[in-house]
PDB file of N, CA and C in Angstrom:
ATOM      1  N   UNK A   1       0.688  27.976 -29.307  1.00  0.00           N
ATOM      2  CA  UNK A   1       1.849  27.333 -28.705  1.00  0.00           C
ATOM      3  C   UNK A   1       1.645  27.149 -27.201  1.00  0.00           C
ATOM      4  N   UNK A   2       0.952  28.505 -26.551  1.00  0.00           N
ATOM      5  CA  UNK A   2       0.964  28.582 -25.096  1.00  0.00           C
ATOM      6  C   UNK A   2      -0.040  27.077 -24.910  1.00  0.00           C
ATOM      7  N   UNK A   3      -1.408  26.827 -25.830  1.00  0.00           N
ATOM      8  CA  UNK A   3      -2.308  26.081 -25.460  1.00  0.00           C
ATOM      9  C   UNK A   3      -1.490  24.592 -25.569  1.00  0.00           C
ATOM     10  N   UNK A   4      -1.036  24.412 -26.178  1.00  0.00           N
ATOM     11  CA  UNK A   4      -0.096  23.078 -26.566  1.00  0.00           C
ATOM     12  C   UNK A   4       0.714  22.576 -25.635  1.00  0.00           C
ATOM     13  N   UNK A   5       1.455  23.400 -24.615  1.00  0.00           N
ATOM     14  CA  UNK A   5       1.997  23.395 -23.486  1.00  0.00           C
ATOM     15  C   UNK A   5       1.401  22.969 -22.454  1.00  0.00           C
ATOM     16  N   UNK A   6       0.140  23.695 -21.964  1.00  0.00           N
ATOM     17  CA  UNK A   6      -0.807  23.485 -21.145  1.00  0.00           C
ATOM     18  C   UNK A   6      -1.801  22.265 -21.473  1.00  0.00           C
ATOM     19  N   UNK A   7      -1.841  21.699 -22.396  1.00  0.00           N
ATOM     20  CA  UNK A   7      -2.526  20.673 -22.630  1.00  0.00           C
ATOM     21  C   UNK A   7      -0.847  19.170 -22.261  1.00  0.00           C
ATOM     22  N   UNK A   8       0.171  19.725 -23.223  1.00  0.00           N
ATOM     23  CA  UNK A   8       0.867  18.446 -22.339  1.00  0.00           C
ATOM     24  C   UNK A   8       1.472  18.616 -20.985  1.00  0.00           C
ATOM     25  N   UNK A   9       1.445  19.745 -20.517  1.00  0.00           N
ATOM     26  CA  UNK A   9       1.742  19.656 -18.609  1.00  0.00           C
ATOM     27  C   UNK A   9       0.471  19.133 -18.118  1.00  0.00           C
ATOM     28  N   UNK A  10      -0.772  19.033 -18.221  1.00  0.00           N
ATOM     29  CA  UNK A  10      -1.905  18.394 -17.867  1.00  0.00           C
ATOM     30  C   UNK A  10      -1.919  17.028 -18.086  1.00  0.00           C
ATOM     31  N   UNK A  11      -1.602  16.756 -19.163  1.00  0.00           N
ATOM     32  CA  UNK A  11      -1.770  15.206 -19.564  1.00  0.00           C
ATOM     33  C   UNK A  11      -0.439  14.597 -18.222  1.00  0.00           C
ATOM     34  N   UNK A  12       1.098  15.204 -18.744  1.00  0.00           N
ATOM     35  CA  UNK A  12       2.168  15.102 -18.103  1.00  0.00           C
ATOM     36  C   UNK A  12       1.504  14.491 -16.378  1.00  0.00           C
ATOM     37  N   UNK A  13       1.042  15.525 -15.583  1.00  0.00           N
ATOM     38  CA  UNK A  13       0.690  15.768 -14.198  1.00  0.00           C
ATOM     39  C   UNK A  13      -0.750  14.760 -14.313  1.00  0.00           C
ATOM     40  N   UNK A  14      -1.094  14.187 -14.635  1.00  0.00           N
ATOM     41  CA  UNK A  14      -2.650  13.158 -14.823  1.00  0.00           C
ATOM     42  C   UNK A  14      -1.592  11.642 -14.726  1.00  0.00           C
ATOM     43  N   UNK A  15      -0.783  11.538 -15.627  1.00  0.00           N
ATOM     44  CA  UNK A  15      -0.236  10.569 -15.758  1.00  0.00           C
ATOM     45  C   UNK A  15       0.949  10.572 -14.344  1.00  0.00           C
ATOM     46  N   UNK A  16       1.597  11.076 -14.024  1.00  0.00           N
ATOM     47  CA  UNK A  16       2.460  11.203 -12.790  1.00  0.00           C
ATOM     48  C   UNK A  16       1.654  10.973 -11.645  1.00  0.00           C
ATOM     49  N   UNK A  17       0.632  11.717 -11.659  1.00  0.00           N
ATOM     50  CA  UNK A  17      -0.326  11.526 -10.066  1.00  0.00           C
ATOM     51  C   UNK A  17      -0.893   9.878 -10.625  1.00  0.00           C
ATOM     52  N   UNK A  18      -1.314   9.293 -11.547  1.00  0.00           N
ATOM     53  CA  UNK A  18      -1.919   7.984 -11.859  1.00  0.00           C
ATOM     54  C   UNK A  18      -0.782   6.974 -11.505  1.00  0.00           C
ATOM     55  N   UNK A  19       0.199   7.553 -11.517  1.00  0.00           N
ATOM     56  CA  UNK A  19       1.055   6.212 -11.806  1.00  0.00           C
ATOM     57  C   UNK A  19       1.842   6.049  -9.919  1.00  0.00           C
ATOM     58  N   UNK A  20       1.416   7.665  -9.533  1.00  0.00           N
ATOM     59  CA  UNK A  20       2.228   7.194  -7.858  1.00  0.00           C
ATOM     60  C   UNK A  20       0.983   7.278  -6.879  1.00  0.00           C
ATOM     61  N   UNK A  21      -0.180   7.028  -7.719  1.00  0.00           N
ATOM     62  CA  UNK A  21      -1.271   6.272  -6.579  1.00  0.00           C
ATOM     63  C   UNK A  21      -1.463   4.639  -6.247  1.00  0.00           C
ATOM     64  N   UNK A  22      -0.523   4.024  -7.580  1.00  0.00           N
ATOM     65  CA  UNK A  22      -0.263   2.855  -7.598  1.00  0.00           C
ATOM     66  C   UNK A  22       0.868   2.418  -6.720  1.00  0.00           C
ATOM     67  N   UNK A  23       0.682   1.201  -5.359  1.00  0.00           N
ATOM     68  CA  UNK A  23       1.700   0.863  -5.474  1.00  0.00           C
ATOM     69  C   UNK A  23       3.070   0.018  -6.199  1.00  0.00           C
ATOM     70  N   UNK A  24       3.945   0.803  -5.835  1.00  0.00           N
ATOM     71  CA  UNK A  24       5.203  -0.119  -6.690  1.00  0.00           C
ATOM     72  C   UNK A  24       5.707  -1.284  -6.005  1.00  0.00           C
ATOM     73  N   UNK A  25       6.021  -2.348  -7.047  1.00  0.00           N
ATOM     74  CA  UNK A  25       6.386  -3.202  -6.546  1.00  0.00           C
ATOM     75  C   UNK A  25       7.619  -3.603  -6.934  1.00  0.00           C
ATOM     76  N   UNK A  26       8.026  -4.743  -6.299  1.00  0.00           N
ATOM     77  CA  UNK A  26       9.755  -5.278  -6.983  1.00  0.00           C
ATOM     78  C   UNK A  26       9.034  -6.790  -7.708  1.00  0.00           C
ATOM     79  N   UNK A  27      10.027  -7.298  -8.034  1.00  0.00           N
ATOM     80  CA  UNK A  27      10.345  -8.737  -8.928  1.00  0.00           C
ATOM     81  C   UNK A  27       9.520  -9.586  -7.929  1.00  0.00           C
ATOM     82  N   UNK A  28       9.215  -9.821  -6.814  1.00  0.00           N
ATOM     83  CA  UNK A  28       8.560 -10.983  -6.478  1.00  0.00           C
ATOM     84  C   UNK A  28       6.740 -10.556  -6.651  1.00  0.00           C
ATOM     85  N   UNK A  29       6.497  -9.275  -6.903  1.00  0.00           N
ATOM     86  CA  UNK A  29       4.898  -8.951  -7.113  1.00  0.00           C
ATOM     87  C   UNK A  29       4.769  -8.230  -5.784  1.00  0.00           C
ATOM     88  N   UNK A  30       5.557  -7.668  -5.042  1.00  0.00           N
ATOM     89  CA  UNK A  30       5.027  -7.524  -3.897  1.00  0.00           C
ATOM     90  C   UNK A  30       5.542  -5.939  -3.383  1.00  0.00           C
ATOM     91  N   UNK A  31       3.841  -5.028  -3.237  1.00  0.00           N
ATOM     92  CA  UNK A  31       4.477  -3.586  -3.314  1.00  0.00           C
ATOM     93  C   UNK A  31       5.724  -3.284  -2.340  1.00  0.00           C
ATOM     94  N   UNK A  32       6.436  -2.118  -3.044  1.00  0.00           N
ATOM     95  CA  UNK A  32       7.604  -1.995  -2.280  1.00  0.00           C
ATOM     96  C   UNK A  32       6.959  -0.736  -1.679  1.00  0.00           C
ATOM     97  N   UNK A  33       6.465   0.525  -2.342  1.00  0.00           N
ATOM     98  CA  UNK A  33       5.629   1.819  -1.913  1.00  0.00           C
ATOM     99  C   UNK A  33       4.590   1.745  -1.774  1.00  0.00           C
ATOM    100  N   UNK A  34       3.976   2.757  -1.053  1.00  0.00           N
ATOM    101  CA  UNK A  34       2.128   2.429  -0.904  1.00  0.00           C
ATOM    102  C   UNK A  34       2.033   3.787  -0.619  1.00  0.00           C
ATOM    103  N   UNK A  35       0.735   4.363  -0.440  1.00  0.00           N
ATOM    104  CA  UNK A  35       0.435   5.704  -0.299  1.00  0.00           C
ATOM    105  C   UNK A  35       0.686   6.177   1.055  1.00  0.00           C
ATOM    106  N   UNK A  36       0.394   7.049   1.452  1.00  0.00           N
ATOM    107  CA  UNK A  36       1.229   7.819   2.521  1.00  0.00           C
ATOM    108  C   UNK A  36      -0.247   8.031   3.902  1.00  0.00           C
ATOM    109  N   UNK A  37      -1.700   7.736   3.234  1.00  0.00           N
ATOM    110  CA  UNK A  37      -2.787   7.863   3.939  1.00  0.00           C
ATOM    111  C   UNK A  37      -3.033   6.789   5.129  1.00  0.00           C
ATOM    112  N   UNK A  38      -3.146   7.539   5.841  1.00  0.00           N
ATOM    113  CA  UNK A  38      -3.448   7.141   7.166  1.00  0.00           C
ATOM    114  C   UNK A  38      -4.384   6.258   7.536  1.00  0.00           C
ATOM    115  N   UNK A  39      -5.131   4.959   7.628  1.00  0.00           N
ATOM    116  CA  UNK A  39      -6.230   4.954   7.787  1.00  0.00           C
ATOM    117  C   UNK A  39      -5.955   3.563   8.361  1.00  0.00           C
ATOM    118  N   UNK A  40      -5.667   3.397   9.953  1.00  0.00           N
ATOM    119  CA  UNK A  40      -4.919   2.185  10.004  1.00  0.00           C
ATOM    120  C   UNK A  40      -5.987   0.796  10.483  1.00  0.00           C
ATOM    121  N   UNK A  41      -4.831   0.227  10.545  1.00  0.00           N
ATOM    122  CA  UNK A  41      -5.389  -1.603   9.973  1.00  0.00           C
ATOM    123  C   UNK A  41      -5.058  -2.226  11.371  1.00  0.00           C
ATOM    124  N   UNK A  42      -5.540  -2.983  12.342  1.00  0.00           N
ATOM    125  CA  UNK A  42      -5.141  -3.776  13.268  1.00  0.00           C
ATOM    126  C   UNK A  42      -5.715  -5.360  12.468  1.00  0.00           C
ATOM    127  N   UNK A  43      -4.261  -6.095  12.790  1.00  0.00           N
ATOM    128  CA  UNK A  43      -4.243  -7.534  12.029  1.00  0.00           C
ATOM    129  C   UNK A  43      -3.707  -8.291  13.077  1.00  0.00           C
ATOM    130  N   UNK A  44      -3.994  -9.765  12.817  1.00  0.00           N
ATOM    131  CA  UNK A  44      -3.745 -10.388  13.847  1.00  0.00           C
ATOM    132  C   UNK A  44      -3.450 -12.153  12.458  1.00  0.00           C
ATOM    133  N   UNK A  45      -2.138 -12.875  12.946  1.00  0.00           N
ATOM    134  CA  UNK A  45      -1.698 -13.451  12.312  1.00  0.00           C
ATOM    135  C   UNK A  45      -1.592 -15.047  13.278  1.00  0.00           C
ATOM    136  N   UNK A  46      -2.735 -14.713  14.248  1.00  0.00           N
ATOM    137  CA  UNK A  46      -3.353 -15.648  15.063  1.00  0.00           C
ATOM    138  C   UNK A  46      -2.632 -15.841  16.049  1.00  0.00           C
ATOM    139  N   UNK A  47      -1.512 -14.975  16.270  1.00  0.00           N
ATOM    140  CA  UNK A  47      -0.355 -15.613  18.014  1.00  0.00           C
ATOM    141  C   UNK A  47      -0.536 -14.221  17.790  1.00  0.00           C
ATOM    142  N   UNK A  48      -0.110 -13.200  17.190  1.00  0.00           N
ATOM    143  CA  UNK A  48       0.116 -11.329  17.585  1.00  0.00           C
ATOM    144  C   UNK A  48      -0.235 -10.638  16.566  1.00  0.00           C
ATOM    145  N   UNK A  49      -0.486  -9.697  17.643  1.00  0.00           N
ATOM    146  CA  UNK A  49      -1.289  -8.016  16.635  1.00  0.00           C
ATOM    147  C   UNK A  49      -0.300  -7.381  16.010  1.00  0.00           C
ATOM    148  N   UNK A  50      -0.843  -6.597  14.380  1.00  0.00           N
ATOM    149  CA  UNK A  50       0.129  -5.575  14.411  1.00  0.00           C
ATOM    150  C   UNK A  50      -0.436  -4.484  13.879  1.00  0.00           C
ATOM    151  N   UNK A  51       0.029  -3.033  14.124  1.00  0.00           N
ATOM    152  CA  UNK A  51      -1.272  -2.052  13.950  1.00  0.00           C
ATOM    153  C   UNK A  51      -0.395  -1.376  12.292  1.00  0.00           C
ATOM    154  N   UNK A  52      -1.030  -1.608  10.750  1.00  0.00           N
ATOM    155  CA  UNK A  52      -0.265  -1.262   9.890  1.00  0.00           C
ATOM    156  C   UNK A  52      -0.876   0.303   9.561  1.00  0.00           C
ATOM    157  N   UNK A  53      -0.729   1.021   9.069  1.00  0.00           N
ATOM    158  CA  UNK A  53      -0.879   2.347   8.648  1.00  0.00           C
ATOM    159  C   UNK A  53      -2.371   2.666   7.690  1.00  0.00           C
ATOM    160  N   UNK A  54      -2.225   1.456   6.885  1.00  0.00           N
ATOM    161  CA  UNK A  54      -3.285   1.186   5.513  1.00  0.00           C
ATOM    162  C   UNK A  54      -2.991  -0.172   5.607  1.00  0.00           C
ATOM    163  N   UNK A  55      -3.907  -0.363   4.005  1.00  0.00           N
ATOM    164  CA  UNK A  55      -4.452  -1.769   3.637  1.00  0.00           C
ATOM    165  C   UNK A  55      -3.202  -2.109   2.678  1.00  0.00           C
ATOM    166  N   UNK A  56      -2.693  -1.025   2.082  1.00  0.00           N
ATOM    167  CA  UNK A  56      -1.589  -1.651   1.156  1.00  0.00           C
ATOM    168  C   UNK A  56      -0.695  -1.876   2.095  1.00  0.00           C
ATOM    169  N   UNK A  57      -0.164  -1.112   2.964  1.00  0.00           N
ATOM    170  CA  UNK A  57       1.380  -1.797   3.993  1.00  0.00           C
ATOM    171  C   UNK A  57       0.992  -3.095   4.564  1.00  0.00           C
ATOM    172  N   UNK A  58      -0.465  -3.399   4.841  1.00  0.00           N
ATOM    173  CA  UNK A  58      -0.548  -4.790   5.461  1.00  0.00           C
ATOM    174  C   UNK A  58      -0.438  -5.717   4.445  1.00  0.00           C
ATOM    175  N   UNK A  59      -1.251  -5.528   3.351  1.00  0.00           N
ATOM    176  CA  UNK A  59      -0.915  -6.372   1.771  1.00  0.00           C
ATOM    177  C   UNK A  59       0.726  -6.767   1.252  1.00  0.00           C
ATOM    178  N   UNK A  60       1.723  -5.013   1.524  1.00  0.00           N
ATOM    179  CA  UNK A  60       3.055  -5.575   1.155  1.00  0.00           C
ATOM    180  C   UNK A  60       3.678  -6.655   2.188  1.00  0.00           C
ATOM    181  N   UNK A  61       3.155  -6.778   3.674  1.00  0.00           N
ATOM    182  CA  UNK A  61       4.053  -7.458   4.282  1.00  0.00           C
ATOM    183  C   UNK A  61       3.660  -8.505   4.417  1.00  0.00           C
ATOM    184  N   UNK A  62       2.294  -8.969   4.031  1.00  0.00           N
ATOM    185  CA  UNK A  62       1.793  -9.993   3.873  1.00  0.00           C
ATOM    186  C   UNK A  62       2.440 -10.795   2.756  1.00  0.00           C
ATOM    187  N   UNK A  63       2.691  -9.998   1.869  1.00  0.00           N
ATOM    188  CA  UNK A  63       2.928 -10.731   0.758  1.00  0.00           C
ATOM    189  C   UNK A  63       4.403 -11.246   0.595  1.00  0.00           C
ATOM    190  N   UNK A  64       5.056 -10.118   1.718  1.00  0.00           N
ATOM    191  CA  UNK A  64       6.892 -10.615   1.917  1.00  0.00           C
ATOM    192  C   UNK A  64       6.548 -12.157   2.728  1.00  0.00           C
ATOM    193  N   UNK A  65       5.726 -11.888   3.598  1.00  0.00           N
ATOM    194  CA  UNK A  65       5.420 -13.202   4.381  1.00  0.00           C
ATOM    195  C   UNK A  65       5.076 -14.535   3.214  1.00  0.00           C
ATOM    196  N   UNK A  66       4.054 -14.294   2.754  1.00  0.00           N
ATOM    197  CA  UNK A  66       3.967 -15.481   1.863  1.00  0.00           C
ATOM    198  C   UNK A  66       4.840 -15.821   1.050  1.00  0.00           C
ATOM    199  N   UNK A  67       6.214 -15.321   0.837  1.00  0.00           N
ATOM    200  CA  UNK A  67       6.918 -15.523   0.052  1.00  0.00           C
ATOM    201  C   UNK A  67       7.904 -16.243   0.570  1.00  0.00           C
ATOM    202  N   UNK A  68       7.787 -16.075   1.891  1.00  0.00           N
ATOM    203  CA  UNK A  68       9.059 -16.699   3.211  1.00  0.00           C
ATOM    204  C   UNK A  68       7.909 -17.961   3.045  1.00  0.00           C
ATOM    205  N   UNK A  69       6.792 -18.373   3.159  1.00  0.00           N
ATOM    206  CA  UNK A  69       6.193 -19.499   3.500  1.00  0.00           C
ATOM    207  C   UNK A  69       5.702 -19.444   5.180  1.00  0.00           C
ATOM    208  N   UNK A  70       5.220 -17.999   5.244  1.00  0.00           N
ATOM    209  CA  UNK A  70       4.943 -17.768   7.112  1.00  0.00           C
ATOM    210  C   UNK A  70       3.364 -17.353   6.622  1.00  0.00           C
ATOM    211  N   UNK A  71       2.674 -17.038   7.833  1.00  0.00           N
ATOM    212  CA  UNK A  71       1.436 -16.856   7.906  1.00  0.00           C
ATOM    213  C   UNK A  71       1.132 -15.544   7.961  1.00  0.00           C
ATOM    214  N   UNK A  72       0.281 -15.257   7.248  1.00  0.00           N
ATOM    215  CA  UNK A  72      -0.329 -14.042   6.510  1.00  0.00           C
ATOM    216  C   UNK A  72      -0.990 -13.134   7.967  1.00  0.00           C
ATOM    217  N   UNK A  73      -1.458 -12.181   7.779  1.00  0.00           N
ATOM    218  CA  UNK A  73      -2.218 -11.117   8.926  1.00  0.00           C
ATOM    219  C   UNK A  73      -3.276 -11.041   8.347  1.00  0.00           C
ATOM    220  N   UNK A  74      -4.494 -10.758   9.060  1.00  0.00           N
ATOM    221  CA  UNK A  74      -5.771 -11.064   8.663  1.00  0.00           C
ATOM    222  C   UNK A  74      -6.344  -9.324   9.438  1.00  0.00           C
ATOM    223  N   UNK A  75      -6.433  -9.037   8.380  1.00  0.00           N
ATOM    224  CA  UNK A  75      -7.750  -7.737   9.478  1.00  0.00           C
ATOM    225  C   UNK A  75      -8.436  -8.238  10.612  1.00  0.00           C
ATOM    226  N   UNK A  76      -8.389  -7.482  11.969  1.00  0.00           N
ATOM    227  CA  UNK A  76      -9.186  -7.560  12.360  1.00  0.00           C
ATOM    228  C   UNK A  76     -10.236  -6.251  13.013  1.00  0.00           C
ATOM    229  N   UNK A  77     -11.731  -6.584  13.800  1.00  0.00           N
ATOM    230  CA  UNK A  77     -11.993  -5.213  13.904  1.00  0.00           C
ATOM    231  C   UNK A  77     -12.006  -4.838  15.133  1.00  0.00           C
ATOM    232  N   UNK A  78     -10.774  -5.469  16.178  1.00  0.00           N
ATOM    233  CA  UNK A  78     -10.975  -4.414  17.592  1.00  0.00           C
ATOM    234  C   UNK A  78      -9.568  -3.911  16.762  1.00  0.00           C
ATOM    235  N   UNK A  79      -9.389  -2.598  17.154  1.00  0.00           N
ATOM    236  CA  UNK A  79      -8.432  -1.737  17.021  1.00  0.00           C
ATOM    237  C   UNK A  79      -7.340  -1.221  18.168  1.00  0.00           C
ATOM    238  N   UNK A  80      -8.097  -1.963  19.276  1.00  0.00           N
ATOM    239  CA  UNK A  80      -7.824  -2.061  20.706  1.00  0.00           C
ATOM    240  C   UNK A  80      -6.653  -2.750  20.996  1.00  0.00           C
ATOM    241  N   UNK A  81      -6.424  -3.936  20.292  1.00  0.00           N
ATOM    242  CA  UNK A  81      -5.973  -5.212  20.373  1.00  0.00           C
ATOM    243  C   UNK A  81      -4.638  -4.663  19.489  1.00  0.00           C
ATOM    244  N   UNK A  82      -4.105  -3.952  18.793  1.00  0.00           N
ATOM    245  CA  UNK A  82      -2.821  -3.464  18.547  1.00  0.00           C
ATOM    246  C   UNK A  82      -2.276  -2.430  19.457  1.00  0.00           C
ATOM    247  N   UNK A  83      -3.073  -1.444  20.299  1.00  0.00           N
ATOM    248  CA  UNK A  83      -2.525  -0.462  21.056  1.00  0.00           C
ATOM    249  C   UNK A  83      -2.100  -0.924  22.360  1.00  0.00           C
TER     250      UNK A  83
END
């Protein structure tokens, strides 16, 4: 019984950590959450910089943007150029 338990709290906790490494999104396709890791992004949308956290927060707001019909942010690699 004990092993039966421990095999579905494992499966349980595999599937929970799988499913909130994904971001979530809403009805237009466009993540609403993203992971919490640090690893930031300086983008430039050809008039101004903006320095995003990660690759998914620049992806979700990109994608709110394309949905307005505005211009997307593009990686770039001075990192300088957002601070």
């Amino acid at each position: 019984m004990l092993a039966k338990f421990v095999i579905v709290f494992i499966l349980l906790s595999v599937l929970s950590f799988t499913c909130l490494a994904q971001p979530l999104e809403n009805r237009s396709g466009c993540p609403q959450i993203c992971p919490d890791n640090y690893d930031p992004i300086c983008a430039t949308d050809g008039n101004s910089f903006l320095e995003f956290p990660n690759s998914c927060e620049m992806d979700a707001h990109n994608c709110q943007l394309l949905s307005d019909s505005k211009q997307a942010f593009e990686t770039t690699l001075d990192l300088d150029m957002c601070r």
